[in-house]
N, C-alpha and C. Protein backbone atom coordinates (compact mmCIF):
# COMPACT_ATOMS: atom_id res chain seq x y z
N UNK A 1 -6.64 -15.74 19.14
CA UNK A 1 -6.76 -14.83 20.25
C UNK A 1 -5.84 -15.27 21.39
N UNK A 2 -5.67 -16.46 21.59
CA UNK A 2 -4.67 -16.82 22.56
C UNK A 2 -3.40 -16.68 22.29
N UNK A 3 -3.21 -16.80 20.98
CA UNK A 3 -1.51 -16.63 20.82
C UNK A 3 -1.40 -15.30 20.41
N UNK A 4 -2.33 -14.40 20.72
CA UNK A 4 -1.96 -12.77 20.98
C UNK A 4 -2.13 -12.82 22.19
N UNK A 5 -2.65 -13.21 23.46
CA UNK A 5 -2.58 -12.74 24.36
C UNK A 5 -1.29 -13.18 24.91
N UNK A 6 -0.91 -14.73 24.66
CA UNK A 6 0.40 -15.07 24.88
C UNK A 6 1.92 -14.17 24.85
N UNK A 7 1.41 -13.63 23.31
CA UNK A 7 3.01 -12.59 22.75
C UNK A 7 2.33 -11.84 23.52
N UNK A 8 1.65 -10.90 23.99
CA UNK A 8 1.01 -9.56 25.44
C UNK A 8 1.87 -10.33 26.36
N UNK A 9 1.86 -11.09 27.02
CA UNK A 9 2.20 -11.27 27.99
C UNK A 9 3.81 -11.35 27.68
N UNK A 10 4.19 -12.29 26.84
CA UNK A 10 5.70 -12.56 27.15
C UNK A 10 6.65 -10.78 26.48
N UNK A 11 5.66 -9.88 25.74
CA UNK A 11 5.93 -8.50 25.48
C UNK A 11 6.36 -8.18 26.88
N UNK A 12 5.28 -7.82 27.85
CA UNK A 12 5.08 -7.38 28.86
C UNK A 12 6.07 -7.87 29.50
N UNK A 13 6.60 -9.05 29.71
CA UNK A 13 7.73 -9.47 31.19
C UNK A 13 8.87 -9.24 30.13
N UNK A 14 8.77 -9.28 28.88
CA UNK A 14 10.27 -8.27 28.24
C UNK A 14 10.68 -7.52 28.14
N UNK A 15 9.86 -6.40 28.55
CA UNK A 15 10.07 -5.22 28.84
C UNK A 15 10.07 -4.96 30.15
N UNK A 16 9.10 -5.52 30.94
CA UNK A 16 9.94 -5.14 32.46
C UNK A 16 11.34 -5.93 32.43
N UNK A 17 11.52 -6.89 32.31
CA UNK A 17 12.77 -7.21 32.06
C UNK A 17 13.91 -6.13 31.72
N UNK A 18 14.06 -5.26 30.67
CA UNK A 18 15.01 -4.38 30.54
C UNK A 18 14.74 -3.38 31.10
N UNK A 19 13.44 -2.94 31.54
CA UNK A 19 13.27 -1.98 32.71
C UNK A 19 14.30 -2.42 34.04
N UNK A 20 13.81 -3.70 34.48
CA UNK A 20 14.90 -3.83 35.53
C UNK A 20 16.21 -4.30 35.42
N UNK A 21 16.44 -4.30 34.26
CA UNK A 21 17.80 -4.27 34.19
C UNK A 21 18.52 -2.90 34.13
N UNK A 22 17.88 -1.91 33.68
CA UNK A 22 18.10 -0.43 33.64
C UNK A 22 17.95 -0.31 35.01
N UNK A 23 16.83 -0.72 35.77
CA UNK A 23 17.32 0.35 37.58
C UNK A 23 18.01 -0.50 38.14
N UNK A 24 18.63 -2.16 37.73
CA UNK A 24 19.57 -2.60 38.65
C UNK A 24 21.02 -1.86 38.18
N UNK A 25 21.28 -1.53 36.83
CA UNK A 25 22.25 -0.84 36.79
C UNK A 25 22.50 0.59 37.21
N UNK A 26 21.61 1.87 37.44
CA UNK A 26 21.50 2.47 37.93
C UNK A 26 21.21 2.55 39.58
N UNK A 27 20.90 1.86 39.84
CA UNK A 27 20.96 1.87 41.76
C UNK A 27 22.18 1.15 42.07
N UNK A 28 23.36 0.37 40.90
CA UNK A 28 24.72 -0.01 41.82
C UNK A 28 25.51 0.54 42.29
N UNK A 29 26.00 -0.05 43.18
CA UNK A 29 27.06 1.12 43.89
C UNK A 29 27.85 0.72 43.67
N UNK A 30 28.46 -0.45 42.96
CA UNK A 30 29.74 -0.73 42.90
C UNK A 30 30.43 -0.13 41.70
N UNK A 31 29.59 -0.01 40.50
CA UNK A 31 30.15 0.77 39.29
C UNK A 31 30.25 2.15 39.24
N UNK A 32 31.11 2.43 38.47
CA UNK A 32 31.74 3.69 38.48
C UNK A 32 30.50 4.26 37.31
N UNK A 33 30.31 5.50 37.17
CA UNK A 33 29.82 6.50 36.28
C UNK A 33 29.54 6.00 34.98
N UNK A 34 30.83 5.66 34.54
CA UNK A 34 31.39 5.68 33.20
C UNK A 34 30.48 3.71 32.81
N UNK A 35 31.11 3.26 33.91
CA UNK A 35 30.84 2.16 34.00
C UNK A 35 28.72 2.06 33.41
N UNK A 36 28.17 3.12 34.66
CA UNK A 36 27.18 2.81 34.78
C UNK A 36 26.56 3.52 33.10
N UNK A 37 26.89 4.01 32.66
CA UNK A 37 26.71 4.91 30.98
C UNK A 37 27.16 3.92 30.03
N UNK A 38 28.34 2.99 30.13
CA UNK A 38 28.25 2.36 29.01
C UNK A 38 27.05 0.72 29.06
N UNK A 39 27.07 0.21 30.80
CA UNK A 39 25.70 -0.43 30.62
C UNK A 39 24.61 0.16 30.33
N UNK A 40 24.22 0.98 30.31
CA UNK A 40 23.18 1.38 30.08
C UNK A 40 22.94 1.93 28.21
N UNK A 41 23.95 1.93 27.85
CA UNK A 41 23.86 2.19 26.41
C UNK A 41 23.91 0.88 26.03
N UNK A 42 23.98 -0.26 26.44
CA UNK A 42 23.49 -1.32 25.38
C UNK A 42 22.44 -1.56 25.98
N UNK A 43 21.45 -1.30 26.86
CA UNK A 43 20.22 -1.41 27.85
C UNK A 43 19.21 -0.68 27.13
N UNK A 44 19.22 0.90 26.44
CA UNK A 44 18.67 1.56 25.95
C UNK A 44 18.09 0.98 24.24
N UNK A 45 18.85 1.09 23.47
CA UNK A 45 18.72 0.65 22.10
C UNK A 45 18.31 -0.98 22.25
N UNK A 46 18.43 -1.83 23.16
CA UNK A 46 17.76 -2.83 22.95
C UNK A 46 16.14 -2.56 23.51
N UNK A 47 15.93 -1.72 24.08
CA UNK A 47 14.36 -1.43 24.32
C UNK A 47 13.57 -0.91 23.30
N UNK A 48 14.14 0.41 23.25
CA UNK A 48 13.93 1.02 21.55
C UNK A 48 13.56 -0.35 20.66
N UNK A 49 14.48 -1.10 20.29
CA UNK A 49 14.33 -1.98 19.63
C UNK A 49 13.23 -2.94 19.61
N UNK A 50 12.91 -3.79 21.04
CA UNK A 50 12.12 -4.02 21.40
C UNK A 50 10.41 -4.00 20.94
N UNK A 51 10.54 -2.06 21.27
CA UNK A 51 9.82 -1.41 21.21
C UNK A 51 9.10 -1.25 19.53
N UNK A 52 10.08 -0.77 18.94
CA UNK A 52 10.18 -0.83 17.72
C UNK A 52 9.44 -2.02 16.58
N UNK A 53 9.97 -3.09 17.26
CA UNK A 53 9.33 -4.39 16.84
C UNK A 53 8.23 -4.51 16.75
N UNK A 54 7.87 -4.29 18.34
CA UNK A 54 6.49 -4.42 18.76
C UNK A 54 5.38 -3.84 17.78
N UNK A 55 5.71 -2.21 17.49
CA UNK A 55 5.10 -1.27 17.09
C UNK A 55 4.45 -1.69 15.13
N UNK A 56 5.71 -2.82 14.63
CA UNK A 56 5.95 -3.02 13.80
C UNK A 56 4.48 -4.52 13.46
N UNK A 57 4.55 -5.39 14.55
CA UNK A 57 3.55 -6.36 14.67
C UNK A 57 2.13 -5.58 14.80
N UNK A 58 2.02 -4.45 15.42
CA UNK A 58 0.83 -4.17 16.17
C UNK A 58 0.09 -3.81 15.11
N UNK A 59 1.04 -3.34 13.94
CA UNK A 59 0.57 -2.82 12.21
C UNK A 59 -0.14 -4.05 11.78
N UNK A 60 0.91 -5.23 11.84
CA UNK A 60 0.47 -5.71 10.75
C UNK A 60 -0.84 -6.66 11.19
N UNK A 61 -0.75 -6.51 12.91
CA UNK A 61 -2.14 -7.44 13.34
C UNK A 61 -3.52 -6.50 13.45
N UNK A 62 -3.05 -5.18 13.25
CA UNK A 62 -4.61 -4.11 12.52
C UNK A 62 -5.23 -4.12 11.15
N UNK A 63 -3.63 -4.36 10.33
CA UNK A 63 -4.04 -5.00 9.30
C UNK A 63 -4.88 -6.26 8.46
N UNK A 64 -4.19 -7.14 9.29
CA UNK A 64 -4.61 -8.69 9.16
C UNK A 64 -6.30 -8.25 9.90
N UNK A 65 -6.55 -7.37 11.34
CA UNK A 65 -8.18 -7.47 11.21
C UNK A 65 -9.03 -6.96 10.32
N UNK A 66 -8.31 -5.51 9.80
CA UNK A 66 -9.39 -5.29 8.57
C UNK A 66 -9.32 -6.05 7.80
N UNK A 67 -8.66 -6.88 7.32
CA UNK A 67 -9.01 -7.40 5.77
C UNK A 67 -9.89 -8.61 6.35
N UNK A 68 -9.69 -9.28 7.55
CA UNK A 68 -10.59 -10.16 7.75
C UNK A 68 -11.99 -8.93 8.07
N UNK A 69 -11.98 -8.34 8.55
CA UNK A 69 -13.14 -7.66 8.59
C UNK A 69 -14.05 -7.63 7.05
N UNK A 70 -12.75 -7.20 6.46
CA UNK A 70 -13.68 -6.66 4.87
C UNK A 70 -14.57 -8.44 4.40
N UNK A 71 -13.30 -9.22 4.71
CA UNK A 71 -13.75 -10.52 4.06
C UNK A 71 -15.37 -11.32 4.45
N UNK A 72 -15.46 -10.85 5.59
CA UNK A 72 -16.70 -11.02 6.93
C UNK A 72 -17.92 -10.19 6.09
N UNK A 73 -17.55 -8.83 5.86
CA UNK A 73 -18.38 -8.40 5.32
C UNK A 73 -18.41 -8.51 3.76
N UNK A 74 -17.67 -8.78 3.28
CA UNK A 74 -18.45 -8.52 1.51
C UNK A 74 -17.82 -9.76 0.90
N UNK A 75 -17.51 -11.11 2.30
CA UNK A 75 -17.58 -12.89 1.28
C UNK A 75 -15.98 -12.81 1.19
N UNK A 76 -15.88 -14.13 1.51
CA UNK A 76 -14.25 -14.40 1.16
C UNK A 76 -13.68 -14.46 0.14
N UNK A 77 -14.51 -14.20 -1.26
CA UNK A 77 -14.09 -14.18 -2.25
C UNK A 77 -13.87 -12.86 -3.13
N UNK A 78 -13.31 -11.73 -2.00
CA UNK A 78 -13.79 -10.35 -2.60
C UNK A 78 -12.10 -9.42 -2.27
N UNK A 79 -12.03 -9.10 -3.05
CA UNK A 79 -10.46 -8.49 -2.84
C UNK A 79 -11.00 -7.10 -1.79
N UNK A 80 -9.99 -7.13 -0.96
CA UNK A 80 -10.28 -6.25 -0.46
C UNK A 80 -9.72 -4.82 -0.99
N UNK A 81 -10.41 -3.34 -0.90
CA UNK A 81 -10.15 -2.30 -2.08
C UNK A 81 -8.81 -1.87 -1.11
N UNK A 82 -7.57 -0.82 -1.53
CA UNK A 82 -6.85 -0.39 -1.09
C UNK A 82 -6.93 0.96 -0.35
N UNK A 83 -6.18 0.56 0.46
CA UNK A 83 -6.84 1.97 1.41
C UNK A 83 -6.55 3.44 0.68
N UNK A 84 -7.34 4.08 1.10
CA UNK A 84 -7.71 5.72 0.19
C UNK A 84 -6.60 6.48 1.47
N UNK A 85 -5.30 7.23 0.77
CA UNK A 85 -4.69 8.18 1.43
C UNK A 85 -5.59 8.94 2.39
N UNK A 86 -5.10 9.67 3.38
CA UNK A 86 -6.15 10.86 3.92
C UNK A 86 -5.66 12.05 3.19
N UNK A 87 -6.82 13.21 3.10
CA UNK A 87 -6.28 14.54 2.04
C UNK A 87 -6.49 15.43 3.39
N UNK A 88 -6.17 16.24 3.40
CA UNK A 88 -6.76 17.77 4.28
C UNK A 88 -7.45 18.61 2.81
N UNK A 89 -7.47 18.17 1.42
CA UNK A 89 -8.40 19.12 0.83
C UNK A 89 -9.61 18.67 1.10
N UNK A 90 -10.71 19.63 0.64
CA UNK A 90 -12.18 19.67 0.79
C UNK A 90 -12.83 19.12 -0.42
N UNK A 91 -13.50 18.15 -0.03
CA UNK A 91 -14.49 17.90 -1.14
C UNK A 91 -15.30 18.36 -1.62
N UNK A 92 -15.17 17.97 -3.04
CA UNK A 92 -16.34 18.83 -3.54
C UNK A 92 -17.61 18.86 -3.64
């Protein structure tokens, strides 16, 4: 639990991090337009990215709780079953 709250936190000041690097490049006055569009295109896709990552851990640490969940409930010695697709048909 602590070394998730740890990665929360150092998530969190990494992303304000390229947040403020995005409005220090947008509020300069010294760069030109062009200037301020191509910082900001390597500013963008590294957030995305970021982001992306993140989204990618957040799977696999929902994951990692159900199966400890399942294990909690039905003994550590029990495979846990594979998850059932969702249908929109109706049962019968």
């Amino acid at each position: 639990m602590r070394r998730l709250l740890t990665f929360i936190l150092i998530a969190a000041l990494m992303l304000r991090r390229i947040d403020d690097a995005k409005e220090a490049v947008n509020s300069a006055k010294n760069l030109s337009a062009q200037e301020k569009r191509e910082h900001l295109a390597t500013v963008e896709p590294a957030r995305e990215n970021f982001l992306r990552n993140a989204d990618g851990l957040d799977r696999l640490l929902f994951e990692r709780k159900q199966e400890n969940r399942w294990h909690r409930i039905h003994g550590p010695g029990a495979a846990p079953r594979p998850w059932q697709p969702l249908t929109t048909e109706a049962r019968p």
